[in-house]
C-alpha atoms as a PDB file:
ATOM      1  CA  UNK A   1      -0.414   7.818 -23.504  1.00  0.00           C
ATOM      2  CA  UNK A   2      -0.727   5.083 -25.657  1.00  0.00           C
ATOM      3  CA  UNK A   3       1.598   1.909 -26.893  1.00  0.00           C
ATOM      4  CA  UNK A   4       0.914  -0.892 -29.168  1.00  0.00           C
ATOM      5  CA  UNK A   5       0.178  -3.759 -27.272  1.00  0.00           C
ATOM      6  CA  UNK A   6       3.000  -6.147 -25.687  1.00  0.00           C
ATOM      7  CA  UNK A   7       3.228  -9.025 -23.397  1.00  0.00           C
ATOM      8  CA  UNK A   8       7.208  -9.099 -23.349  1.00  0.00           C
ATOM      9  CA  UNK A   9       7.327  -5.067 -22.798  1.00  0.00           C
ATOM     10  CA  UNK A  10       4.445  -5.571 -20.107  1.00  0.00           C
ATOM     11  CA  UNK A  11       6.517  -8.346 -18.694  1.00  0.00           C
ATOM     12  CA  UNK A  12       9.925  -6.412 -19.154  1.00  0.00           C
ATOM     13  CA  UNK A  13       8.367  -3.928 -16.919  1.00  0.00           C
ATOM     14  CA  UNK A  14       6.993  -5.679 -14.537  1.00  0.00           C
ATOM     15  CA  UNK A  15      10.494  -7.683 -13.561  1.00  0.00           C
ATOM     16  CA  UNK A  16      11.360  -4.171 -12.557  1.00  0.00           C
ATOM     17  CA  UNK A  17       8.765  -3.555 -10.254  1.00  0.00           C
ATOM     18  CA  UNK A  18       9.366  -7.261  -9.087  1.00  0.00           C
ATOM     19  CA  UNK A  19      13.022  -6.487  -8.354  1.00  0.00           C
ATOM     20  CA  UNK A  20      12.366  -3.459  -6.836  1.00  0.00           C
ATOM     21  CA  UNK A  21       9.862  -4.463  -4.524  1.00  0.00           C
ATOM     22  CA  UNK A  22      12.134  -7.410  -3.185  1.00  0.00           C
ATOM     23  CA  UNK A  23      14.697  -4.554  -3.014  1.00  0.00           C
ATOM     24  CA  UNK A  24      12.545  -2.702  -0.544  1.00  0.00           C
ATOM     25  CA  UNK A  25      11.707  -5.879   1.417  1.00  0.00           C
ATOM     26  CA  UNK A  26      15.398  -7.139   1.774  1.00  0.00           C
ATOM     27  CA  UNK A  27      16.430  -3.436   2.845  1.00  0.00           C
ATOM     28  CA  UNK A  28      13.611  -2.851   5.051  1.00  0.00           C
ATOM     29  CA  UNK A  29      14.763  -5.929   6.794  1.00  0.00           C
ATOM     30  CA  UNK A  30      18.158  -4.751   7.210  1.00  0.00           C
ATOM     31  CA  UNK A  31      17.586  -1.382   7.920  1.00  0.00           C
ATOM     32  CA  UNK A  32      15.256  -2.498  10.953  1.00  0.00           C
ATOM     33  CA  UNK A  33      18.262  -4.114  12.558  1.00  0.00           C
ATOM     34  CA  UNK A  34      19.569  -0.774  13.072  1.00  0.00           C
ATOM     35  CA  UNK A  35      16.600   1.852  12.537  1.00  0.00           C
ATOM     36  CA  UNK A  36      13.646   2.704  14.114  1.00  0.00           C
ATOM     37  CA  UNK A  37      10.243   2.298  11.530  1.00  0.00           C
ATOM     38  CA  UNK A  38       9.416   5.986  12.166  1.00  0.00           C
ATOM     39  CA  UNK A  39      13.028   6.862  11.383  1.00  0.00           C
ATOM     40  CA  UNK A  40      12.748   4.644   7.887  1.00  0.00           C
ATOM     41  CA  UNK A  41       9.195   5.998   7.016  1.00  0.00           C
ATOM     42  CA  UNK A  42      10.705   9.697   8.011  1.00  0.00           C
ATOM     43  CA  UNK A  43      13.228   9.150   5.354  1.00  0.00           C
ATOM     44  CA  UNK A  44      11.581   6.659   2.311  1.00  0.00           C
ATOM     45  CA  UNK A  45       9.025   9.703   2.604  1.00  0.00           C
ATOM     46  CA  UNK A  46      11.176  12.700   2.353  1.00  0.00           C
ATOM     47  CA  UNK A  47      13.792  11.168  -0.748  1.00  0.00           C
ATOM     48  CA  UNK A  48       9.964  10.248  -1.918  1.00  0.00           C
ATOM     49  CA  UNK A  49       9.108  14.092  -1.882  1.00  0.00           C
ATOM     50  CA  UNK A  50      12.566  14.821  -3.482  1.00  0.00           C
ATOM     51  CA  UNK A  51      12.062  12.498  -6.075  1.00  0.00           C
ATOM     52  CA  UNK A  52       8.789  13.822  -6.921  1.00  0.00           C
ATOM     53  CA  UNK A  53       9.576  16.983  -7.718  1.00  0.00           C
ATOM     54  CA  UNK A  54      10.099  17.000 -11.601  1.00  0.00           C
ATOM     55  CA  UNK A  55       6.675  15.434 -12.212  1.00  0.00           C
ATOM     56  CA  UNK A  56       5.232  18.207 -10.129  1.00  0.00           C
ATOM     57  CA  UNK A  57       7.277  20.706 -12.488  1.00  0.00           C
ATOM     58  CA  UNK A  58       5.923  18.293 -15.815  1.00  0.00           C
ATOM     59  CA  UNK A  59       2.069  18.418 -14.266  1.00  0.00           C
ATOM     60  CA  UNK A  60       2.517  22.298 -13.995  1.00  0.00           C
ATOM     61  CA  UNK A  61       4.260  23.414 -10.803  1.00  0.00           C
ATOM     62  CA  UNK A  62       1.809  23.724  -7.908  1.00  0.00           C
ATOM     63  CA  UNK A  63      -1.224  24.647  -9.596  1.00  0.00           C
ATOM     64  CA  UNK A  64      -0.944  20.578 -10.411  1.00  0.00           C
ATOM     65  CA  UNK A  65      -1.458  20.334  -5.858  1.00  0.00           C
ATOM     66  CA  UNK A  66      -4.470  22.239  -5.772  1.00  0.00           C
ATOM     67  CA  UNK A  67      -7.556  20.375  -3.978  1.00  0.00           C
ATOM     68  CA  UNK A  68     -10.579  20.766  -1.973  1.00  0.00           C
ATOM     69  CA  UNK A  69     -10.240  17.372  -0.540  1.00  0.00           C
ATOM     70  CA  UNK A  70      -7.810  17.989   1.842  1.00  0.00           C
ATOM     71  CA  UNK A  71      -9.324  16.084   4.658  1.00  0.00           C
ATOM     72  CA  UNK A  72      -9.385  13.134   2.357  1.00  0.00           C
ATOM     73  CA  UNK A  73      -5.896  13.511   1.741  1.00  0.00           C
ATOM     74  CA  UNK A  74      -5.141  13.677   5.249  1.00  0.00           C
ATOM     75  CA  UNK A  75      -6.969  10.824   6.326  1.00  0.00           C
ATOM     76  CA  UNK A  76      -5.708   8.155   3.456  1.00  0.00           C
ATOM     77  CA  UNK A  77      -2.255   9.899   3.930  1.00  0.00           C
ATOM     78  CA  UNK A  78      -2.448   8.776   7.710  1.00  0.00           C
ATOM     79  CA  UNK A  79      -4.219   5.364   7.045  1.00  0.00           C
ATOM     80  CA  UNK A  80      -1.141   4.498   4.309  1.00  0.00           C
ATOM     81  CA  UNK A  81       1.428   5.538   6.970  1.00  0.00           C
ATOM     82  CA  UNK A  82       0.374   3.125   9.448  1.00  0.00           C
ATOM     83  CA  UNK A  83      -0.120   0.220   7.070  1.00  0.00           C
ATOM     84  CA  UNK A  84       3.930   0.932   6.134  1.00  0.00           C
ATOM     85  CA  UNK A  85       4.930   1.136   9.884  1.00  0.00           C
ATOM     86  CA  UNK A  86       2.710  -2.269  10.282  1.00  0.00           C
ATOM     87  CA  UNK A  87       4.321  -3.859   6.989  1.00  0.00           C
ATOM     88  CA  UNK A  88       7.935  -2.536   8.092  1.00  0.00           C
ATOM     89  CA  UNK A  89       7.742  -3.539  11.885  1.00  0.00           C
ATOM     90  CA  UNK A  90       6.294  -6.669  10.583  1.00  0.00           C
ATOM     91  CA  UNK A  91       9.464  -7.825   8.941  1.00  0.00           C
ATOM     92  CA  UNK A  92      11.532  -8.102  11.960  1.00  0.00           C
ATOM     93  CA  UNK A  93       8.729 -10.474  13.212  1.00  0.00           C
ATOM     94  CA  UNK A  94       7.697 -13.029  10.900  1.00  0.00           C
ATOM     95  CA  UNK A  95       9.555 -14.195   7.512  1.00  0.00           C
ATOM     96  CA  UNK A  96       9.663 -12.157   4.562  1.00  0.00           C
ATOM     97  CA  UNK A  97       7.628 -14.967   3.138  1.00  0.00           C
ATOM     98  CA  UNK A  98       4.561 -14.541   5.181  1.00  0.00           C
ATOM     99  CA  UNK A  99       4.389 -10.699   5.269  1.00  0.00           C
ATOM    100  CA  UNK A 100       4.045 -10.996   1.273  1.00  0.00           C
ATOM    101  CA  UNK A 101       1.189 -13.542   1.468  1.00  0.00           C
ATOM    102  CA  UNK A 102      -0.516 -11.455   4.002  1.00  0.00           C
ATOM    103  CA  UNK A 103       0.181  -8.079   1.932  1.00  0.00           C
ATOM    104  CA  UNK A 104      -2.068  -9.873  -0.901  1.00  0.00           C
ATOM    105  CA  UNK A 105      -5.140  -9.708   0.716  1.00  0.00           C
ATOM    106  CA  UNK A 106      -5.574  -5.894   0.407  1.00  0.00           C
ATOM    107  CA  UNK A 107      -7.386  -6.346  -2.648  1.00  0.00           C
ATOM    108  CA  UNK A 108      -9.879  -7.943  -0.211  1.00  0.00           C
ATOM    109  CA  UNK A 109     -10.133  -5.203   1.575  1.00  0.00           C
ATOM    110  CA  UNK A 110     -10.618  -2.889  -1.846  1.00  0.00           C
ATOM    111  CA  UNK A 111     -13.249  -5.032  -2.919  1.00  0.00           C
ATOM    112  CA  UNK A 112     -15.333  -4.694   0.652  1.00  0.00           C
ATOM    113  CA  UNK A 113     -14.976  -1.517   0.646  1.00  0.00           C
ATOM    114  CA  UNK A 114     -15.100   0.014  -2.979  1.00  0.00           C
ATOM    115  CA  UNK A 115     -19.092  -1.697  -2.711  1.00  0.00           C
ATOM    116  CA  UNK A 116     -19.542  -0.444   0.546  1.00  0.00           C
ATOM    117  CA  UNK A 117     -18.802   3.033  -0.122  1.00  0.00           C
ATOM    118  CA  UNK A 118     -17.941   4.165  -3.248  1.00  0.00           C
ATOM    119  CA  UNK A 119     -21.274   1.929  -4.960  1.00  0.00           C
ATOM    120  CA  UNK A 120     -18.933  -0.302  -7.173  1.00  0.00           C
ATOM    121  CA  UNK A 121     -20.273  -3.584  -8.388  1.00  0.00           C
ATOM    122  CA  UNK A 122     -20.114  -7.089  -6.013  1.00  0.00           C
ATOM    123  CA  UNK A 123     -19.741  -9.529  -8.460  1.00  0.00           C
ATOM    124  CA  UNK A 124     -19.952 -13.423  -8.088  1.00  0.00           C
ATOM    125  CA  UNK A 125     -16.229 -13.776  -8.349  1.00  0.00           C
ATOM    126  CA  UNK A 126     -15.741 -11.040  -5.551  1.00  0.00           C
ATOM    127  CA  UNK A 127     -17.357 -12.449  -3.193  1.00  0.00           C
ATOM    128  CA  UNK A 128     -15.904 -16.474  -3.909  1.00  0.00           C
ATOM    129  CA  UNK A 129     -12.423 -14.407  -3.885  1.00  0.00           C
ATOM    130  CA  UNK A 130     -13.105 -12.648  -0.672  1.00  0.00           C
ATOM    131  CA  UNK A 131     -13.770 -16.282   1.016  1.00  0.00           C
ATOM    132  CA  UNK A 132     -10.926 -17.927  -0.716  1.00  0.00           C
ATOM    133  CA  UNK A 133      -8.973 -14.714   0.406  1.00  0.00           C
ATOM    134  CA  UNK A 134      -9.984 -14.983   4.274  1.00  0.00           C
ATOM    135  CA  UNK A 135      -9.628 -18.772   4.466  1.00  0.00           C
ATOM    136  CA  UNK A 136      -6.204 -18.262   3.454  1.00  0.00           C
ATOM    137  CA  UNK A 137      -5.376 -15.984   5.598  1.00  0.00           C
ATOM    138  CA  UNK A 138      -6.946 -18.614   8.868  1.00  0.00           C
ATOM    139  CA  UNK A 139      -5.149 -20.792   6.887  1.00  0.00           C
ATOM    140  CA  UNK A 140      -2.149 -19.396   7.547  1.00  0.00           C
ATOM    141  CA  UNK A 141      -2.746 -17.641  11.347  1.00  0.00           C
ATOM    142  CA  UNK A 142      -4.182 -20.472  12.695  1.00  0.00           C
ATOM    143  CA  UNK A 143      -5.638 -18.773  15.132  1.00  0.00           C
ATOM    144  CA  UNK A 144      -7.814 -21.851  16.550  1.00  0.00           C
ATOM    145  CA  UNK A 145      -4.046 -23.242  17.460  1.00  0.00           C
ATOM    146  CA  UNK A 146      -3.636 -20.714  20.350  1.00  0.00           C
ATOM    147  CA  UNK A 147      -0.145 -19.567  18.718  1.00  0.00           C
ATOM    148  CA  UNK A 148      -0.632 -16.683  16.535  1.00  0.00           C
ATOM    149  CA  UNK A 149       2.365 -14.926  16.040  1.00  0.00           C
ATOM    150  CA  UNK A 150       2.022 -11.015  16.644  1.00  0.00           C
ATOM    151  CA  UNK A 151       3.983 -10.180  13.358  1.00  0.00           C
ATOM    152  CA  UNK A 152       1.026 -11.801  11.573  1.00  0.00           C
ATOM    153  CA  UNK A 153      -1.708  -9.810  12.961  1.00  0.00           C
ATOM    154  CA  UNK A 154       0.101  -6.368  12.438  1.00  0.00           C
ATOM    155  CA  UNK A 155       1.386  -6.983   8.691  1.00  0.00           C
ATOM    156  CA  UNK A 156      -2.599  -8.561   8.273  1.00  0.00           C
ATOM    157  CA  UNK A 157      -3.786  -4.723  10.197  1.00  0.00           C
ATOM    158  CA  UNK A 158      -1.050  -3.388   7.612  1.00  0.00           C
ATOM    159  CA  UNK A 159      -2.866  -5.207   4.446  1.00  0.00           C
ATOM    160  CA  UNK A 160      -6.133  -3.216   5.870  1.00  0.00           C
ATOM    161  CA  UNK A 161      -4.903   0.310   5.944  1.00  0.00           C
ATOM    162  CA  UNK A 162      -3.062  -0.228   2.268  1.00  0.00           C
ATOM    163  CA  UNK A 163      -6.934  -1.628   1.324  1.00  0.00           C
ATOM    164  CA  UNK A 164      -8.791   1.376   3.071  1.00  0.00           C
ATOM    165  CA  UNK A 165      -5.973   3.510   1.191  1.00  0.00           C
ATOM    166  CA  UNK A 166      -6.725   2.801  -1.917  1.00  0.00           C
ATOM    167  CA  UNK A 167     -10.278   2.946  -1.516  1.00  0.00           C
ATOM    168  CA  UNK A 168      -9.707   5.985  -0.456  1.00  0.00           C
ATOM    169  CA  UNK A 169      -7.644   6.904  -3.786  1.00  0.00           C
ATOM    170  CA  UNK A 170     -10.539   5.329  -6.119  1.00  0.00           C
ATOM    171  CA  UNK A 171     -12.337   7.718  -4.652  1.00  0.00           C
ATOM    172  CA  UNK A 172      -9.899  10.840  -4.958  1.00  0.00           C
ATOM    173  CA  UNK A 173      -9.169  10.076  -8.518  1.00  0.00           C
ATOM    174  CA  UNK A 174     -12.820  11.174  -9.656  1.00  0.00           C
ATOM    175  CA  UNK A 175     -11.203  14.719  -8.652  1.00  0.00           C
ATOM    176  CA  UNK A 176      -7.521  14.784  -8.201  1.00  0.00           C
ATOM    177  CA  UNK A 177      -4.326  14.079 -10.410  1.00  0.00           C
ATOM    178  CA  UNK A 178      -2.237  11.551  -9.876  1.00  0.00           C
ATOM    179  CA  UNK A 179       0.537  13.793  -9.060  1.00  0.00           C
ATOM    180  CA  UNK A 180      -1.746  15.520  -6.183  1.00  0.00           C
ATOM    181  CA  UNK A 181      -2.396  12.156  -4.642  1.00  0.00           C
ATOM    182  CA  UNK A 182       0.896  10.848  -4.228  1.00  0.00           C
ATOM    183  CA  UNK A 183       2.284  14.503  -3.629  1.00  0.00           C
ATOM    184  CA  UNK A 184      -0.305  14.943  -0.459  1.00  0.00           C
ATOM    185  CA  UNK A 185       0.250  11.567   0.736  1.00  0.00           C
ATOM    186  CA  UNK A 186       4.194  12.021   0.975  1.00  0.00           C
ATOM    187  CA  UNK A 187       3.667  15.618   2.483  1.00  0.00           C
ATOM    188  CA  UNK A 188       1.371  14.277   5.094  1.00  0.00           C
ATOM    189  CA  UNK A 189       3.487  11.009   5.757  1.00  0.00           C
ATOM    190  CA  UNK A 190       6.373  13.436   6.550  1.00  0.00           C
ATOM    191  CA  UNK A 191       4.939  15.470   8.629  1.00  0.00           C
ATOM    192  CA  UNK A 192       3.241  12.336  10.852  1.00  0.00           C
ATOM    193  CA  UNK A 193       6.517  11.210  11.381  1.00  0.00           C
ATOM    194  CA  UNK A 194       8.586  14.102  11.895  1.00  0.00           C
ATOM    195  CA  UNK A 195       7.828  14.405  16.105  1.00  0.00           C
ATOM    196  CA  UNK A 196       8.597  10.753  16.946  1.00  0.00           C
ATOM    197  CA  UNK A 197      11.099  10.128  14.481  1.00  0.00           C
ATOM    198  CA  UNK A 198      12.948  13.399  16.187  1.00  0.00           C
ATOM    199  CA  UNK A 199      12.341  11.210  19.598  1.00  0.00           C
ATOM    200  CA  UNK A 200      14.006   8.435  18.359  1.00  0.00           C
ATOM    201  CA  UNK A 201      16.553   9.746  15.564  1.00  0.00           C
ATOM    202  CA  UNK A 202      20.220   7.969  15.624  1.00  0.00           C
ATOM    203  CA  UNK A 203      22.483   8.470  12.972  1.00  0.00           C
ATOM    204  CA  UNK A 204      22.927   5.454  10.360  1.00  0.00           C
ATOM    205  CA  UNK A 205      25.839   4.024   9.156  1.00  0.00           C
ATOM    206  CA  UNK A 206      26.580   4.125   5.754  1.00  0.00           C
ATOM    207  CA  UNK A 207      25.870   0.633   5.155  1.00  0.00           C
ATOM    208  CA  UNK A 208      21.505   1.639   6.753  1.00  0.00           C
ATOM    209  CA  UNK A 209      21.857   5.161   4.780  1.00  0.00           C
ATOM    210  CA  UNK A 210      22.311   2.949   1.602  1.00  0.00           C
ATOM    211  CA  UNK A 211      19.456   0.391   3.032  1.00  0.00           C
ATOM    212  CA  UNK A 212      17.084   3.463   3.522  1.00  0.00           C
ATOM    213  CA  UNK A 213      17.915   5.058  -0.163  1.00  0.00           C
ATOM    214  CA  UNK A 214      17.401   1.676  -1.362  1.00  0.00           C
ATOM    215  CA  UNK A 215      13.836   1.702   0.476  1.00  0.00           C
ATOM    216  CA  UNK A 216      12.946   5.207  -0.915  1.00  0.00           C
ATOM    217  CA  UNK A 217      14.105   4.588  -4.412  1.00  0.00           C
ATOM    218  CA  UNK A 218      12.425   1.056  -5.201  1.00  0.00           C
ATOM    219  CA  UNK A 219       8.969   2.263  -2.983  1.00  0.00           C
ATOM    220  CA  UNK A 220       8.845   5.544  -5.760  1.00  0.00           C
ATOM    221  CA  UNK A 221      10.243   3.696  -9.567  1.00  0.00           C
ATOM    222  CA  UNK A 222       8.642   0.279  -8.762  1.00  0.00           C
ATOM    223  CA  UNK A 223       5.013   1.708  -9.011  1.00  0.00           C
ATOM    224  CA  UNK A 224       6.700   3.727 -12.486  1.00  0.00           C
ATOM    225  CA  UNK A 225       7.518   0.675 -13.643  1.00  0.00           C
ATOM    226  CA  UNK A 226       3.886  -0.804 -12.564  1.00  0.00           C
ATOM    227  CA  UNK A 227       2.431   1.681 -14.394  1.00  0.00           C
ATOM    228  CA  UNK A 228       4.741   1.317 -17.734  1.00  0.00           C
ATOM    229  CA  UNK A 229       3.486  -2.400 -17.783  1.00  0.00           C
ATOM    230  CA  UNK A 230      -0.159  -1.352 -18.086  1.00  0.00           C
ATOM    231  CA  UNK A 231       0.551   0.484 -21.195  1.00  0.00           C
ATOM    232  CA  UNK A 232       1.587  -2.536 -22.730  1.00  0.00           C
ATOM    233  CA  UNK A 233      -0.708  -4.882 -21.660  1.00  0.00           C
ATOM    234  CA  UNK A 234      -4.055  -5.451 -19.716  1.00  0.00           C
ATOM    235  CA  UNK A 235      -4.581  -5.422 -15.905  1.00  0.00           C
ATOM    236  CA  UNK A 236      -5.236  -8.702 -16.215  1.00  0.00           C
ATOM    237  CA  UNK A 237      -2.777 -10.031 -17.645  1.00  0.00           C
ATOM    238  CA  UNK A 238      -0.583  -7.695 -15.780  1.00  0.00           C
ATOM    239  CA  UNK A 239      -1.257  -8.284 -11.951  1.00  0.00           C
ATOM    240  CA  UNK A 240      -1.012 -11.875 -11.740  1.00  0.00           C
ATOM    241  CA  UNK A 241       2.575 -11.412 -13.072  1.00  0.00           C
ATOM    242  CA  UNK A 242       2.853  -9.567  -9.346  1.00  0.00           C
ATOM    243  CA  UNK A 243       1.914 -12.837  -7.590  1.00  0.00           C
ATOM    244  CA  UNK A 244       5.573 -14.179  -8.244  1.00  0.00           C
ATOM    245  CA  UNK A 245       6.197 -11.819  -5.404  1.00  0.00           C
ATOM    246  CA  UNK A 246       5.417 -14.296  -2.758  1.00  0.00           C
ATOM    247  CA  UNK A 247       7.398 -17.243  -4.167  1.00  0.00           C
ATOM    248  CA  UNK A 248      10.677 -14.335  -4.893  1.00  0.00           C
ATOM    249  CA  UNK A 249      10.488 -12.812  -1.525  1.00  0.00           C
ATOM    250  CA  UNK A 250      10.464 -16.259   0.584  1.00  0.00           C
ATOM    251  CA  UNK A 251      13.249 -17.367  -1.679  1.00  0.00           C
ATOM    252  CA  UNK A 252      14.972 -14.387  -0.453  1.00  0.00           C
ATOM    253  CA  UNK A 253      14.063 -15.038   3.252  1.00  0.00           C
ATOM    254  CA  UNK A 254      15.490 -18.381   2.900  1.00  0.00           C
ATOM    255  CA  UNK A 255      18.867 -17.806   0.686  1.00  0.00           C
ATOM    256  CA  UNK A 256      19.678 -14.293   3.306  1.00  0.00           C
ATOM    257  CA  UNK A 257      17.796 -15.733   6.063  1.00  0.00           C
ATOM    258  CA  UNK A 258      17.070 -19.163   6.571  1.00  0.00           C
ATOM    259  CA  UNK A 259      13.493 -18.458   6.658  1.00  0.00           C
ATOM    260  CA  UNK A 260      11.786 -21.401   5.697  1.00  0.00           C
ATOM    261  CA  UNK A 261       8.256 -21.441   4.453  1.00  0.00           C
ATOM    262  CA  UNK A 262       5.546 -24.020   6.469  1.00  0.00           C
ATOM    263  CA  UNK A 263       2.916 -25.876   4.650  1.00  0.00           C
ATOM    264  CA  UNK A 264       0.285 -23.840   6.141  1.00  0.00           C
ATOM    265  CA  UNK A 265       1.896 -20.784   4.691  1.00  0.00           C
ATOM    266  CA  UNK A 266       2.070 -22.351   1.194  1.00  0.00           C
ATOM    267  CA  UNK A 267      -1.159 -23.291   1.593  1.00  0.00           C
ATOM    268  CA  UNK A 268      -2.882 -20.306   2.395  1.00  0.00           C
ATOM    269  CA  UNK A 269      -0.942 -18.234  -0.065  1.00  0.00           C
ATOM    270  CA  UNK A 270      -2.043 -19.883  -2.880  1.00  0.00           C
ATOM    271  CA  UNK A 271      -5.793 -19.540  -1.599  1.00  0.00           C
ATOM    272  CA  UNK A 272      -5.089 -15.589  -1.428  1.00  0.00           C
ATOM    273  CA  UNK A 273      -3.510 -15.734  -4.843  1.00  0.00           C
ATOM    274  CA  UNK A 274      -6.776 -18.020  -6.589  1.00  0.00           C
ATOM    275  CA  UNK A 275      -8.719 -15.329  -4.844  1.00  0.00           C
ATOM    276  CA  UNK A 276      -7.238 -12.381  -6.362  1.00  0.00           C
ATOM    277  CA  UNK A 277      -6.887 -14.328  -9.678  1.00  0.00           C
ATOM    278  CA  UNK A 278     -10.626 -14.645  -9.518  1.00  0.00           C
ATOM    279  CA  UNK A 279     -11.081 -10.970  -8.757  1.00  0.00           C
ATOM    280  CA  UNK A 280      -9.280  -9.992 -11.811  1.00  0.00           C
ATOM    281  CA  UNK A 281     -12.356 -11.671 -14.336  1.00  0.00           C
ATOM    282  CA  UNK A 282     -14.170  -9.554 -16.736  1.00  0.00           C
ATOM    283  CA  UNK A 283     -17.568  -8.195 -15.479  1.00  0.00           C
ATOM    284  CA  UNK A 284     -20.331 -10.315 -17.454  1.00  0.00           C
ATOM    285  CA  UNK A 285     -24.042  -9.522 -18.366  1.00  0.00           C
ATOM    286  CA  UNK A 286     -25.663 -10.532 -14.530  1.00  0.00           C
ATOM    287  CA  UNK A 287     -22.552 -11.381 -12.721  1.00  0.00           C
ATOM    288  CA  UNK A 288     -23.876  -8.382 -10.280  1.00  0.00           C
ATOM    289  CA  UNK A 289     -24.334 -10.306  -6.887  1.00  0.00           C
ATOM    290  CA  UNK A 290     -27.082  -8.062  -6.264  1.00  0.00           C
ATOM    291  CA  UNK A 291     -28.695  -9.333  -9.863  1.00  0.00           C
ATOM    292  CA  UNK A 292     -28.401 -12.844  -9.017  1.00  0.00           C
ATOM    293  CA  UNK A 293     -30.010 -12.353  -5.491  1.00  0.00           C
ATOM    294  CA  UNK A 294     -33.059 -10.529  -6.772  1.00  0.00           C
ATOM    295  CA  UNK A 295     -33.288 -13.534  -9.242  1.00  0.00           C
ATOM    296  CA  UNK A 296     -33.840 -15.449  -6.716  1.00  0.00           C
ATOM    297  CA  UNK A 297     -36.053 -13.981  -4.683  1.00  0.00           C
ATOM    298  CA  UNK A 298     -38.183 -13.671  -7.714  1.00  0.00           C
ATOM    299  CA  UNK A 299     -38.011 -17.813  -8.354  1.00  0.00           C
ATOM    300  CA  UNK A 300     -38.902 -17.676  -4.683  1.00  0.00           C
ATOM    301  CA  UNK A 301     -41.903 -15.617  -4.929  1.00  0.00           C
ATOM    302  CA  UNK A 302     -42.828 -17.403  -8.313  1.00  0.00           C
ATOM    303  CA  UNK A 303     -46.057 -19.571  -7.819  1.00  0.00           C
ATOM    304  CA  UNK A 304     -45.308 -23.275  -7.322  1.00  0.00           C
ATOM    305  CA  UNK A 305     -47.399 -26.086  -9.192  1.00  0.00           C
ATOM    306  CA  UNK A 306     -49.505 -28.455  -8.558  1.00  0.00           C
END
């Protein structure tokens, strides 16, 4: 589909996604006072299958699921689970605030990687964002301090699987629909889940059913409205509209929950952001890392005068 270009459409769009990714932060939070994470991810994935099911009738029915990949499915399925129980467990640990800033480096993780594996371009401004992106990230464990907080590590091992994940997805979209990707990674996320969730299953309240609906709704029409945005407008103008969820989501923390945001925090957030700001620049004629270093091994080999 196409649409004639617009930056107040794109950014019309994008405030939903905003709002409905706080939404699934806030009610993750609350639904964790009450919940177990494999009882939340046992439910945001089945409402998620639910809620698929008229683009799988649009795409063609279930010819649309077909695949030979299925081991591929399996395996990002399972990786993307685990980076949601890490992100969800990782809310009742550390402040809404930090999870966010630690979320952002899975572009990082993309970038490493997308050249590692799938042969995509290192440029210049990958690697300076990967640095920027990993001193931010000491920058806010502080791990020479002695007091890193466990929350931090998981929802950073949570930032990892959603990075390996969507490797993983680069690489099934040579061959797949969209509507087969998320379809297999729902069905697979549901039926991970379904033994311990039946271990630790307790009925919610109304108030946590509400929570978890929230959860399931705003995780399936925020990346809807993501994609709406890009119609409109360029990835690069876009994404960094998406960094205003770090500033949103610790203003939440602190108006619901007193969460206050350190320095350090700050700090390092807004080396993660520069980083993936950076990553966003257009490819130019020998920005190829690999370019630049055979350059100079060439000026090295050159013959020096007299």
């Amino acid at each position: 589909m196409t649409r004639t270009p617009s930056k107040p459409k794109a950014a019309l769009w994008m405030a939903g996604w905003l709002s409905l990714m706080l939404v699934v932060a806030v009610a993750g939070r609350e639904a964790t006072r009450e919940l177990n994470v494999f009882q939340i991810m046992e439910i945001r994935s089945s409402l998620g299958l639910i809620m698929l099911y008229p683009l799988i009738r649009l795409a063609g029915g279930l010819a649309a699921l077909r695949t030979s990949r299925l081991r591929m499915h399996a395996g990002r399925g399972l990786l993307h689970y685990a980076g949601q129980l890490g992100w969800f467990y990782a809310l009742t640990l550390i402040p809404l605030g930090q999870v966010v800033s630690l979320e952002f480096t899975m572009p990082i993780w993309t970038a490493i990687l997308a050249a590692s594996f799938l042969g995509e371009r290192m440029t210049t401004w990958k690697v300076v964002a990967i640095v920027l992106g990993l001193i931010g990230v000491f920058v806010i464990v502080r791990p020479a301090t002695g007091e890193v907080n466990p929350g931090q590590l998981i929802a950073l091992a949570a930032a990892v699987g959603f990075g390996t994940s969507v490797a993983m997805m680069k690489s099934l979209t040579r061959t797949e629909t969209t509507v087969a990707i998320v379809f297999w990674m729902m069905a697979v996320q549901v039926v991970a889940g379904a033994l311990p969730t039946f271990y630790v299953w307790v009925w919610p309240s109304p108030y946590v059913w509400a929570c978890a609906i929230a959860i399931a709704i705003g995780g399936t029409f925020s990346h809807f409205c993501m994609a709406r945005a890009m119609l409109y407008a360029d990835a690069t103008i876009v994404l960094p509209m998406d960094f205003l969820r770090v500033p949103l989501t610790a203003a939440a923390g602190w108006l619901l929950y007193a969460e206050r945001m350190d320095i350090f925090t700050v700090l390092g957030a807004l080396l993660i952001l520069t980083g993936n700001l950076l990553n966003l620049k257009p490819l130019g004629p020998g920005s190829d890392i690999r370019i630049l270093l055979r350059r100079a091994r060439l000026r090295m080999s050159e013959p020096k005068g007299r």
